[in-house]
PDB file of N, CA and C in Angstrom:
ATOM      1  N   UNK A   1      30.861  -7.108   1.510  1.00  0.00           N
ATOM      2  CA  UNK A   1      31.793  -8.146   1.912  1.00  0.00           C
ATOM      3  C   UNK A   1      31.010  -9.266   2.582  1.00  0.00           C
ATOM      4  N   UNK A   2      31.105 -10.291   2.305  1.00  0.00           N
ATOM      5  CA  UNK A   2      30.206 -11.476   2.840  1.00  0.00           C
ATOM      6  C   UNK A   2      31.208 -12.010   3.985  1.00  0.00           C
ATOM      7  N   UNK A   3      30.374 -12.512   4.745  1.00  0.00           N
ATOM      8  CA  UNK A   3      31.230 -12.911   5.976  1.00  0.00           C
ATOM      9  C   UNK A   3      30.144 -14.485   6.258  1.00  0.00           C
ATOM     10  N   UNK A   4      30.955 -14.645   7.646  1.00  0.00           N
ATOM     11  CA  UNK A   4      30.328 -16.126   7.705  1.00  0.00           C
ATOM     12  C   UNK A   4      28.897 -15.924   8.443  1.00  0.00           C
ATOM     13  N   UNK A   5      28.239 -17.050   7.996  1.00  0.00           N
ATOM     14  CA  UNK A   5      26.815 -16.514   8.380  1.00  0.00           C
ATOM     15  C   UNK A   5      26.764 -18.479   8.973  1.00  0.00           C
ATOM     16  N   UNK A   6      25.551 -18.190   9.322  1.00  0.00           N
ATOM     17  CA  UNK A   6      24.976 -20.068  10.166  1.00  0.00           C
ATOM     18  C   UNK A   6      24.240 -20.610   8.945  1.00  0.00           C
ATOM     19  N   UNK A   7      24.067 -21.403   8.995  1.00  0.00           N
ATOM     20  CA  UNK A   7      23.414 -22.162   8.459  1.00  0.00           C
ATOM     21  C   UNK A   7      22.139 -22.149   9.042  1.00  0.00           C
ATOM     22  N   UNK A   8      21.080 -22.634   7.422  1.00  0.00           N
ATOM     23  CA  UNK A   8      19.738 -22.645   8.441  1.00  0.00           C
ATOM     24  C   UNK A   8      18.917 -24.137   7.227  1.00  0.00           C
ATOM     25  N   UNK A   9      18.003 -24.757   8.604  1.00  0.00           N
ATOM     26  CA  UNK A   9      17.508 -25.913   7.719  1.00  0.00           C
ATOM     27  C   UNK A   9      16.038 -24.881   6.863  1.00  0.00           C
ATOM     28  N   UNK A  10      15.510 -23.922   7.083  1.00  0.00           N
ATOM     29  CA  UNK A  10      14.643 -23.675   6.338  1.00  0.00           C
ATOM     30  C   UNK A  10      15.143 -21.663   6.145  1.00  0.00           C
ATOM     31  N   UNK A  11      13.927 -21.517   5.145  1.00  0.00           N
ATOM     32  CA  UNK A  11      14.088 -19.611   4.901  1.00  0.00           C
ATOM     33  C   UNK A  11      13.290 -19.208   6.687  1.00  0.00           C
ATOM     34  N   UNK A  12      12.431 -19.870   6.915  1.00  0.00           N
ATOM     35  CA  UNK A  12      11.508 -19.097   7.943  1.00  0.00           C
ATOM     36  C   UNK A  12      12.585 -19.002   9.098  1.00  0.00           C
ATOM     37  N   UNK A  13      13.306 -19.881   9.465  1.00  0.00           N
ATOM     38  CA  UNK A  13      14.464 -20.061  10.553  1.00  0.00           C
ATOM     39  C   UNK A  13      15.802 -18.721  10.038  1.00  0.00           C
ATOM     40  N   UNK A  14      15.892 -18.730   8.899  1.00  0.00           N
ATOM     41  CA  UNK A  14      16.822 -17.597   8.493  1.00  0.00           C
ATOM     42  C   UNK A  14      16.201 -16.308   8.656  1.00  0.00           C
ATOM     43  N   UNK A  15      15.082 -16.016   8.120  1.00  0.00           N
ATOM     44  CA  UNK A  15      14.832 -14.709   8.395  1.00  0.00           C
ATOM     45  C   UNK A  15      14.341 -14.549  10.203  1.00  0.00           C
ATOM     46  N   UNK A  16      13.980 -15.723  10.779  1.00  0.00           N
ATOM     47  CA  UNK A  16      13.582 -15.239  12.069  1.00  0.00           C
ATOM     48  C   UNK A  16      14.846 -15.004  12.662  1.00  0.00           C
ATOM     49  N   UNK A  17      15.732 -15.628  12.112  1.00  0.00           N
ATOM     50  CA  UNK A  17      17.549 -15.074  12.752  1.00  0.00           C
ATOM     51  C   UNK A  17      17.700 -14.038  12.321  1.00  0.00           C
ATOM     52  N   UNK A  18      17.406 -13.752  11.231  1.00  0.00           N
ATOM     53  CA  UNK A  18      18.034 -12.645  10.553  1.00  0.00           C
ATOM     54  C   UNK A  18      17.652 -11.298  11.488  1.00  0.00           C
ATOM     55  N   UNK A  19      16.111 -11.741  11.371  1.00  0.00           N
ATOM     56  CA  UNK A  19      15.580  -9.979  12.174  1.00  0.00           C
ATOM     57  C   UNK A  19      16.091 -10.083  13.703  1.00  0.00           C
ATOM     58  N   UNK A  20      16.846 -11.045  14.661  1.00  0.00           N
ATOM     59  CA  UNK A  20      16.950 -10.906  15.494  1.00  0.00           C
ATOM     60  C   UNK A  20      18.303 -10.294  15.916  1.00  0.00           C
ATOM     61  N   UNK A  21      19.303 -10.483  14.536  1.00  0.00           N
ATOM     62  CA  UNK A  21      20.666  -9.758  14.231  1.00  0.00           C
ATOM     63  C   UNK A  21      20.524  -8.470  13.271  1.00  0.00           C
ATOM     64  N   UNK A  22      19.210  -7.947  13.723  1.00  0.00           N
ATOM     65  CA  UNK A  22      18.917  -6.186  12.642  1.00  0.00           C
ATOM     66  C   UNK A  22      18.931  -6.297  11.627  1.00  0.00           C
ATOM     67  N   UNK A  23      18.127  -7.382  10.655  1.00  0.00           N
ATOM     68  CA  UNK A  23      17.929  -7.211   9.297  1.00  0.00           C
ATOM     69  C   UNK A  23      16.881  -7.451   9.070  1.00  0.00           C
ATOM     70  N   UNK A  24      15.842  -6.276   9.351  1.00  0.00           N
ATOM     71  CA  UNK A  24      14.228  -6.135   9.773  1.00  0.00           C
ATOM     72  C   UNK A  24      13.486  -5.777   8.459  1.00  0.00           C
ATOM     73  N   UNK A  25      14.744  -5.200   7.511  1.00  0.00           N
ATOM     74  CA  UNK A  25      13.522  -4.578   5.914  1.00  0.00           C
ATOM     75  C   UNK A  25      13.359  -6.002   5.246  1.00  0.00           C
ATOM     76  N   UNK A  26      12.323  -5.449   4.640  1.00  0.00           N
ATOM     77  CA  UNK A  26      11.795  -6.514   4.167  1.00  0.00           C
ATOM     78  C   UNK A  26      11.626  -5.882   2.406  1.00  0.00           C
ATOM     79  N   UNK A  27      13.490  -5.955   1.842  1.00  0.00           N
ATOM     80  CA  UNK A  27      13.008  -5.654   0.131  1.00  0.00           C
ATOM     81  C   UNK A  27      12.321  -6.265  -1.015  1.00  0.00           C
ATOM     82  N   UNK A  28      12.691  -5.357  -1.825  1.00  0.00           N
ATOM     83  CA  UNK A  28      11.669  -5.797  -2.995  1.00  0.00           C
ATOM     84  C   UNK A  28      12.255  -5.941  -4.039  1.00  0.00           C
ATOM     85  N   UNK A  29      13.047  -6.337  -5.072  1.00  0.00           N
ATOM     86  CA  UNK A  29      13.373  -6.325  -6.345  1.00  0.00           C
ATOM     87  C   UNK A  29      12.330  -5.309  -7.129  1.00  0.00           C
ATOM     88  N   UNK A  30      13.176  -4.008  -7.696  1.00  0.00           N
ATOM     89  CA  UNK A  30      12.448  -3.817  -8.667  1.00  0.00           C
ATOM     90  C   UNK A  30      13.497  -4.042 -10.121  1.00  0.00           C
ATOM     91  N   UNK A  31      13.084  -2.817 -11.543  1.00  0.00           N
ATOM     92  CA  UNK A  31      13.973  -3.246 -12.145  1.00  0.00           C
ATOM     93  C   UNK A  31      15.489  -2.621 -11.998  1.00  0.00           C
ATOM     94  N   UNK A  32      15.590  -1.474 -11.158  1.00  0.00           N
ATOM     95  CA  UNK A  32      16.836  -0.881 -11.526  1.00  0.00           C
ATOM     96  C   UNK A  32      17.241  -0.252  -9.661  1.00  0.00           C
ATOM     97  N   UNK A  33      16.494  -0.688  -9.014  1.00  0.00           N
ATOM     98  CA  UNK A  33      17.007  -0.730  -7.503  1.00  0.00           C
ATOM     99  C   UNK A  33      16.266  -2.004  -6.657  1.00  0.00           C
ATOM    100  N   UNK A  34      16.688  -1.687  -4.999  1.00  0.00           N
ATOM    101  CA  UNK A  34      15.575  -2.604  -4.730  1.00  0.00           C
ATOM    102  C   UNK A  34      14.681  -1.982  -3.324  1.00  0.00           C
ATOM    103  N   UNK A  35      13.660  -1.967  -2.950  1.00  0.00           N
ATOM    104  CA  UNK A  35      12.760  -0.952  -2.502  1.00  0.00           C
ATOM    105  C   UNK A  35      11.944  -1.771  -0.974  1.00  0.00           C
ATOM    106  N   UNK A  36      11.901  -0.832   0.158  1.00  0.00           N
ATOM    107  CA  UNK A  36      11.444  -1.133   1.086  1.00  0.00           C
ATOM    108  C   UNK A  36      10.297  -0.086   1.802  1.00  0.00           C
ATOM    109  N   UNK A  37       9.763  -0.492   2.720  1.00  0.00           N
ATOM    110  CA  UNK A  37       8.216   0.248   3.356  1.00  0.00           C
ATOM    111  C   UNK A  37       7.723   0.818   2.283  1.00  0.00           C
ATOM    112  N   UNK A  38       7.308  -0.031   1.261  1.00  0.00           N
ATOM    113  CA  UNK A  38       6.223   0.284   0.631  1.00  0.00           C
ATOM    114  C   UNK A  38       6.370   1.258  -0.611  1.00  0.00           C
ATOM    115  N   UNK A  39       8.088   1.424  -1.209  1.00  0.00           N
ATOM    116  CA  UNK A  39       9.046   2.174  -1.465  1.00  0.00           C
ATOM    117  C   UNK A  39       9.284   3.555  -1.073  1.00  0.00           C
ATOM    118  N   UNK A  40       9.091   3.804  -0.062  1.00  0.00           N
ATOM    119  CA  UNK A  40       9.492   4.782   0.912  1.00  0.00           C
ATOM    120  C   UNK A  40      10.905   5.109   0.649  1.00  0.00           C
ATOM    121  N   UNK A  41      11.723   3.552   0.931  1.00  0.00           N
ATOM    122  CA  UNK A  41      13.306   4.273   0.198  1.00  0.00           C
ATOM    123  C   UNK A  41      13.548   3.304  -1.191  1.00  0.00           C
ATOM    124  N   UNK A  42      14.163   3.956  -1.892  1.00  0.00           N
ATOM    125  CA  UNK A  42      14.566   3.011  -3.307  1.00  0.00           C
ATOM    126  C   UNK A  42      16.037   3.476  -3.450  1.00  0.00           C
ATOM    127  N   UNK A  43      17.005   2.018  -3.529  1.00  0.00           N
ATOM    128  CA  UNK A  43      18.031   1.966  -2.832  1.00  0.00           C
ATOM    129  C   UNK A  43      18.694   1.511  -4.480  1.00  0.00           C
ATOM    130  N   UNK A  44      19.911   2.120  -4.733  1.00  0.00           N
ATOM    131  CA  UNK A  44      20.418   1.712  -6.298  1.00  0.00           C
ATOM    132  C   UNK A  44      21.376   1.032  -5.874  1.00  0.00           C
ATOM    133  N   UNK A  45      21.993  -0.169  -6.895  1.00  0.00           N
ATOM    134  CA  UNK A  45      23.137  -0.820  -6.870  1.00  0.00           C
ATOM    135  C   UNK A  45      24.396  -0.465  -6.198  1.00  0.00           C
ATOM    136  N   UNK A  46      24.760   0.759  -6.234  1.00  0.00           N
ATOM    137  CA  UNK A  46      26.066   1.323  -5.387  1.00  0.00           C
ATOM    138  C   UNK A  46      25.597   2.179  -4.154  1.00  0.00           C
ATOM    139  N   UNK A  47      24.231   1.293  -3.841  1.00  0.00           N
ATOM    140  CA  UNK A  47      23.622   2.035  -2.222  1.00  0.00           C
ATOM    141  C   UNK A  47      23.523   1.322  -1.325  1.00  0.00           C
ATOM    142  N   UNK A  48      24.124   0.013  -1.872  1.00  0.00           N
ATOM    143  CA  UNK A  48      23.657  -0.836  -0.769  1.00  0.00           C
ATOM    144  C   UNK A  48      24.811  -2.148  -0.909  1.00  0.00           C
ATOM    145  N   UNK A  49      24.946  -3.311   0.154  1.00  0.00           N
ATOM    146  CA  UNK A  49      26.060  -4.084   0.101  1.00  0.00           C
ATOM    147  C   UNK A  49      25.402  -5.483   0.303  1.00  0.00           C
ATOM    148  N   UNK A  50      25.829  -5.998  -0.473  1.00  0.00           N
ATOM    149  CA  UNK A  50      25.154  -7.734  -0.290  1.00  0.00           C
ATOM    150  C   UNK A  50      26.258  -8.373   1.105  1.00  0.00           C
ATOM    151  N   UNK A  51      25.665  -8.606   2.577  1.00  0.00           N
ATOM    152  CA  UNK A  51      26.321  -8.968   3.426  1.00  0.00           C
ATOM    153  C   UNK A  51      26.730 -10.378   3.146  1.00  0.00           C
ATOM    154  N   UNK A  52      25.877 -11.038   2.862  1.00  0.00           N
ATOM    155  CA  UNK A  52      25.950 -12.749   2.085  1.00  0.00           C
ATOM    156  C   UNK A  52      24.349 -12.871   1.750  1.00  0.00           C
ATOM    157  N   UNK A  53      24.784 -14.229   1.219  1.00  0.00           N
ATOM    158  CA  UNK A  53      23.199 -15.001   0.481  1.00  0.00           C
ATOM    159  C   UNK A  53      23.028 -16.601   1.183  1.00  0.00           C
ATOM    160  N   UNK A  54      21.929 -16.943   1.012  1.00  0.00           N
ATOM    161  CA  UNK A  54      22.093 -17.984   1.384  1.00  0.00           C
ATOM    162  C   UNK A  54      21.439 -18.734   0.263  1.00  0.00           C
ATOM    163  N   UNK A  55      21.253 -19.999   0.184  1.00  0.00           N
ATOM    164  CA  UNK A  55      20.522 -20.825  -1.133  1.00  0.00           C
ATOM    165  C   UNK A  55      19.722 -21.591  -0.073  1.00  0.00           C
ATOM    166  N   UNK A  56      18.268 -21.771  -0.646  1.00  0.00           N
ATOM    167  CA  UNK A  56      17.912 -22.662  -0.045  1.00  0.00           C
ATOM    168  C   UNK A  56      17.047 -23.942  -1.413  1.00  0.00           C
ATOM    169  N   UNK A  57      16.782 -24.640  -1.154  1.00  0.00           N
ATOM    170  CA  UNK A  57      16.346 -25.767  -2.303  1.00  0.00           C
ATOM    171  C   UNK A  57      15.760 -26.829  -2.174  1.00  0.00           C
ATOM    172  N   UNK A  58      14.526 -26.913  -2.622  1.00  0.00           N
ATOM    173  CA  UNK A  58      13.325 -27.884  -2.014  1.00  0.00           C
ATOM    174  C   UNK A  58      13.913 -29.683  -2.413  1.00  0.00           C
ATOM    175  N   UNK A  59      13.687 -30.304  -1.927  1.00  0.00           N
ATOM    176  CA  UNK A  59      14.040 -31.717  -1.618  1.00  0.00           C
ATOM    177  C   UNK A  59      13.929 -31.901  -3.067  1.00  0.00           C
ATOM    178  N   UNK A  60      13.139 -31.280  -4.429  1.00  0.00           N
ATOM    179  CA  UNK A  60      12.867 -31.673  -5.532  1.00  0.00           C
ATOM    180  C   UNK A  60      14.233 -31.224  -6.213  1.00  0.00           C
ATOM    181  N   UNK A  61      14.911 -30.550  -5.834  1.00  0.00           N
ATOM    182  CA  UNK A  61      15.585 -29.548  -6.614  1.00  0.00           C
ATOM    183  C   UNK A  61      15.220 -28.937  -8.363  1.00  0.00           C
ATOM    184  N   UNK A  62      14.032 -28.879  -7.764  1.00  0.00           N
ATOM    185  CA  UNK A  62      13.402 -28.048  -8.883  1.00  0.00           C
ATOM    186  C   UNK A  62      13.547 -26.190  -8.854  1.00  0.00           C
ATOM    187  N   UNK A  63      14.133 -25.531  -9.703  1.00  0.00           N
ATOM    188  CA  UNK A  63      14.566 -24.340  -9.472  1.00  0.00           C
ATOM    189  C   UNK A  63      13.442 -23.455  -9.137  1.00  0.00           C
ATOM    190  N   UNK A  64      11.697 -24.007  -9.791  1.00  0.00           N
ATOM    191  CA  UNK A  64      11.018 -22.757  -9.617  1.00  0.00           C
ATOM    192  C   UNK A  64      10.693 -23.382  -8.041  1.00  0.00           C
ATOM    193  N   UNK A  65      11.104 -23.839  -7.064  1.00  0.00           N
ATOM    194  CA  UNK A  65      11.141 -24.211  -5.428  1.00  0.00           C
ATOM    195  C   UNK A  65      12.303 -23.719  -5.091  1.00  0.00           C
ATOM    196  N   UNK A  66      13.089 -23.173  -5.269  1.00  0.00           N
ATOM    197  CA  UNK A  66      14.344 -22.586  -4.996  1.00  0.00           C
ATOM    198  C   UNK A  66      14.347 -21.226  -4.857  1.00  0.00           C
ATOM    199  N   UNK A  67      15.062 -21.184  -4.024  1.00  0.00           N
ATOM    200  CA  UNK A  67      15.463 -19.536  -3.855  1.00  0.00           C
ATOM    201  C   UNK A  67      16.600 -19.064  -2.992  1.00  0.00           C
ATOM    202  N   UNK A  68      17.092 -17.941  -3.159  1.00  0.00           N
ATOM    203  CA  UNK A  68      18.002 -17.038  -2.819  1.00  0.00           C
ATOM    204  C   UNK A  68      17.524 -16.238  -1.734  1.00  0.00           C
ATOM    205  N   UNK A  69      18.158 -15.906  -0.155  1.00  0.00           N
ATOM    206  CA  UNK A  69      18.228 -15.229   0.546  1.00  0.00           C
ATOM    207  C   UNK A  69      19.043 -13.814   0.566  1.00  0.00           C
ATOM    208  N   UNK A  70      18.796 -12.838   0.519  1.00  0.00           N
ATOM    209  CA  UNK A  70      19.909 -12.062  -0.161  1.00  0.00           C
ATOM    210  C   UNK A  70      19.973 -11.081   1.237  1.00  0.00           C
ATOM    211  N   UNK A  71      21.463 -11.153   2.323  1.00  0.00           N
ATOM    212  CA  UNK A  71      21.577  -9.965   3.242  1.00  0.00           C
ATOM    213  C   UNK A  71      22.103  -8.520   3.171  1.00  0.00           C
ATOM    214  N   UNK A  72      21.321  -7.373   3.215  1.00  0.00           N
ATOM    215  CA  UNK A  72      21.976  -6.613   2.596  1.00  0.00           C
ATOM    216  C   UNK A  72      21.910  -5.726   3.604  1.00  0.00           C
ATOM    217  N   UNK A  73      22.500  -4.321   3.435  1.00  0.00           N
ATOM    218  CA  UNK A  73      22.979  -3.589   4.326  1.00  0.00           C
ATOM    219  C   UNK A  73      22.991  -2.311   3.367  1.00  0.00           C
ATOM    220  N   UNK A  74      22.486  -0.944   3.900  1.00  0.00           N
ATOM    221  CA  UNK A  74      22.951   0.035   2.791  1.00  0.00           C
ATOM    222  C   UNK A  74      22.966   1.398   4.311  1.00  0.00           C
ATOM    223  N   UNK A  75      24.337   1.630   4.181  1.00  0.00           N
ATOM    224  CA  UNK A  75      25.088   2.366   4.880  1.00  0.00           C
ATOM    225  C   UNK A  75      24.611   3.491   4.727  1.00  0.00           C
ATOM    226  N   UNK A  76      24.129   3.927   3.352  1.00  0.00           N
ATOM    227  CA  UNK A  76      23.845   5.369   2.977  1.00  0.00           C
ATOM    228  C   UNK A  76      22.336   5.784   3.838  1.00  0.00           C
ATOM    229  N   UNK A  77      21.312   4.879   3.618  1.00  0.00           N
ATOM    230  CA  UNK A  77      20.181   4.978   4.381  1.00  0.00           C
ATOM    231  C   UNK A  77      19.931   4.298   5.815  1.00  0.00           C
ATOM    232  N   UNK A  78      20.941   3.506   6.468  1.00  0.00           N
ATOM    233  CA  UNK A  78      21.628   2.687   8.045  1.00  0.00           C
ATOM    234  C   UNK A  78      20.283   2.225   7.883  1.00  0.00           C
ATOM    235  N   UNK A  79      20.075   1.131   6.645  1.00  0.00           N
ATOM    236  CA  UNK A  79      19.000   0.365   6.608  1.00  0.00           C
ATOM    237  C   UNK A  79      19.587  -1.464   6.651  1.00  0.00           C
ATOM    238  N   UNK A  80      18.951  -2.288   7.196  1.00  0.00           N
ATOM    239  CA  UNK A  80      19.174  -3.595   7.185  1.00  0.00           C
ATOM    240  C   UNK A  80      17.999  -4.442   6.508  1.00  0.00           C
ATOM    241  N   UNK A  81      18.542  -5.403   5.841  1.00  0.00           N
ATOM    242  CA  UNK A  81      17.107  -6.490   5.669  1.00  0.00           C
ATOM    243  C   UNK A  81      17.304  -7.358   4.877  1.00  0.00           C
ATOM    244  N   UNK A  82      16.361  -8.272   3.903  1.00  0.00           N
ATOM    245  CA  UNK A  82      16.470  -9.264   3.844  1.00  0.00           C
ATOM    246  C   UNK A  82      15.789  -9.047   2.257  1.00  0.00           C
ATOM    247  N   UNK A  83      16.317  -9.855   1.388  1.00  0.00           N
ATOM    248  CA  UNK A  83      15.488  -9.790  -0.454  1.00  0.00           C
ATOM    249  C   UNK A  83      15.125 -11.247  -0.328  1.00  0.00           C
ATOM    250  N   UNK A  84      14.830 -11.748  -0.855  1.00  0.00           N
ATOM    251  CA  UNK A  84      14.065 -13.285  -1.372  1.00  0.00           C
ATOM    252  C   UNK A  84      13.487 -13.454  -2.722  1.00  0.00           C
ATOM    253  N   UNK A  85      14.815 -14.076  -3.597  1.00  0.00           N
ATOM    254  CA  UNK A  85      14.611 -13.917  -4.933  1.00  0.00           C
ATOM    255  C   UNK A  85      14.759 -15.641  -5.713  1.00  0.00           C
ATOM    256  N   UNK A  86      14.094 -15.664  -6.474  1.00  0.00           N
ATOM    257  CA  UNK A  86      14.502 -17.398  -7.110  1.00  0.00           C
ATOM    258  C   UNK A  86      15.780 -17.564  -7.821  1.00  0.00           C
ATOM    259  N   UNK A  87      15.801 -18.824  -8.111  1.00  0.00           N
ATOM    260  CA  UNK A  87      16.747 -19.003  -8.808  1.00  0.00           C
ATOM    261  C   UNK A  87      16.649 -18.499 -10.102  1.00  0.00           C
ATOM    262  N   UNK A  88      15.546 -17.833 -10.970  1.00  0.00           N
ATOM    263  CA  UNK A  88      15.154 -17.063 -11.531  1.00  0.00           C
ATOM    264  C   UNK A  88      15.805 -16.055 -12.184  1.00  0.00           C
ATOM    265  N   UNK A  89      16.272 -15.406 -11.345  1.00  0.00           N
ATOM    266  CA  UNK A  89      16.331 -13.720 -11.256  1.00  0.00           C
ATOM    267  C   UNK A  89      16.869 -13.504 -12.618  1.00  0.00           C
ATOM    268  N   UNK A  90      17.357 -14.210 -13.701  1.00  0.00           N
ATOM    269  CA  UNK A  90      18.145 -13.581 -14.580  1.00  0.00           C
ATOM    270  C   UNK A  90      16.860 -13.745 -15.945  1.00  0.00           C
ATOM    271  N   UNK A  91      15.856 -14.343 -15.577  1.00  0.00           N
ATOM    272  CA  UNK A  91      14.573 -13.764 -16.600  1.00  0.00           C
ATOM    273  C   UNK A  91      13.795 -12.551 -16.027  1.00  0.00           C
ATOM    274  N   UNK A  92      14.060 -12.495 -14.861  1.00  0.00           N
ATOM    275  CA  UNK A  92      13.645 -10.797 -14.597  1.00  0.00           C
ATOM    276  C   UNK A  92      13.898  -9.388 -14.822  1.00  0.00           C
ATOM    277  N   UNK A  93      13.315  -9.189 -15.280  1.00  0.00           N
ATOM    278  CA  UNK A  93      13.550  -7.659 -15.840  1.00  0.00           C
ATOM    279  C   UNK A  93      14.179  -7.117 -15.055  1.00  0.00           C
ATOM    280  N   UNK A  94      15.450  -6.831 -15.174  1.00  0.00           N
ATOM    281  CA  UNK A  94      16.381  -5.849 -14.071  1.00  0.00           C
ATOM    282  C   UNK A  94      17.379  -5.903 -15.044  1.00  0.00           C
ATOM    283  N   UNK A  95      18.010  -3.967 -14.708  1.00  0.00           N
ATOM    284  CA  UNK A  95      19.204  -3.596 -15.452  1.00  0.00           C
ATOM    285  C   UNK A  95      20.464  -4.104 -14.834  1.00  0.00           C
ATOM    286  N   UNK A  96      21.596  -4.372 -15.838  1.00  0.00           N
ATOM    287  CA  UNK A  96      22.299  -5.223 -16.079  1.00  0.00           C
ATOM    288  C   UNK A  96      23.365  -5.031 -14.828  1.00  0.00           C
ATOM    289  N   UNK A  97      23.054  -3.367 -14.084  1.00  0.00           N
ATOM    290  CA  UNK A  97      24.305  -3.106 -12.718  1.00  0.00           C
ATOM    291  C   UNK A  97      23.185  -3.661 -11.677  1.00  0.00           C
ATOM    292  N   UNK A  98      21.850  -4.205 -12.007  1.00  0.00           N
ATOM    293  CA  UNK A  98      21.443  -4.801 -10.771  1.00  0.00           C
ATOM    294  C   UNK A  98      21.690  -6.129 -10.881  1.00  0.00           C
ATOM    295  N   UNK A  99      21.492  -6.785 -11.818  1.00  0.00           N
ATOM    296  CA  UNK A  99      21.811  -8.141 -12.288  1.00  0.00           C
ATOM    297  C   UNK A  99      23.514  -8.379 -12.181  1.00  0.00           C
ATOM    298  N   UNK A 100      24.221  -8.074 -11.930  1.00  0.00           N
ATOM    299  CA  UNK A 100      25.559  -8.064 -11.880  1.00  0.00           C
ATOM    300  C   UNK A 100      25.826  -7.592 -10.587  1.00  0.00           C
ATOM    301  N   UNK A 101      24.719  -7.298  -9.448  1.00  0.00           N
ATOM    302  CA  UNK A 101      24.884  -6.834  -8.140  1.00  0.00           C
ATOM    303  C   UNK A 101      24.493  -8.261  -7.310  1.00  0.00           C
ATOM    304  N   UNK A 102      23.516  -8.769  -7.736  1.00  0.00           N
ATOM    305  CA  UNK A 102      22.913  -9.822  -7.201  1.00  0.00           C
ATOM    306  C   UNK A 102      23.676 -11.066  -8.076  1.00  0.00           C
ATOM    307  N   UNK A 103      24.172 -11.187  -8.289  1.00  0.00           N
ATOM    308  CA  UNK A 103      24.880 -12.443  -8.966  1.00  0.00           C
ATOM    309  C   UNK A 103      25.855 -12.952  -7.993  1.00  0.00           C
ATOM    310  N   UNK A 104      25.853 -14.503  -7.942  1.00  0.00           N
ATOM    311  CA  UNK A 104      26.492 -15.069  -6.959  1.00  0.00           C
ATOM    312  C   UNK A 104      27.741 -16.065  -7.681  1.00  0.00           C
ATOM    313  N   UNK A 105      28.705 -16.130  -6.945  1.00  0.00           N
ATOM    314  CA  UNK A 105      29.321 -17.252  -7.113  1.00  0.00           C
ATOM    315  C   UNK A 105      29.126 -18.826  -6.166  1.00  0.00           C
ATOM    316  N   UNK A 106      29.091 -20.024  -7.036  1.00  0.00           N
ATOM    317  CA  UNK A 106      29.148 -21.487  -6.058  1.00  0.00           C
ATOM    318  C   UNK A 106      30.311 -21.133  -5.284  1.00  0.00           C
TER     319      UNK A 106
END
């Protein structure tokens, strides 16, 4: 469930908020979950909850300068943290319940 989040003028200002409100992992996109400490845990599509996203977008608005903040939360492992993915993500190799997990609406 996404809720209201602040606004931030850069990613470095979001994630330094972020970890100061417990969202300290730092994931990874792989293709069919997404993975933290080094994949210590590997977390599947129905393990975890997108809290919100944020967009951020370089003065060029060129997409490969763009990117996605992604807050997530997975209850099953009482893990918090943070993904950082481009505007990209849909030439990345990922199965179609992860690609349909991370998909946003404007």
């Amino acid at each position: 469930m996404q809720t209201q989040m602040k606004t931030y003028d850069n990613l470095i200002e979001a994630l330094t908020d972020l970890k100061k409100e417990g969202y300290v992992e730092d994931f990874n996109l792989k293709q069919n979950c997404i993975e933290c400490r080094n994949g210590m845990y590997r977390i599947f599509h129905n393990e975890f909850n997108i809290d919100n996203y944020i967009r951020f977008e370089d003065d060029d608005s060129s997409p490969e300068n763009s990117a996605i903040l992604y807050v997530i939360t997975s209850d099953k492992y009482s893990l918090k943290g943070t993904l950082i993915n481009s505007f990209s993500i849909y030439s990345n190799e990922v199965t179609d319940e992860m690609l349909n997990k991370l998909k946003f609406t404007h």
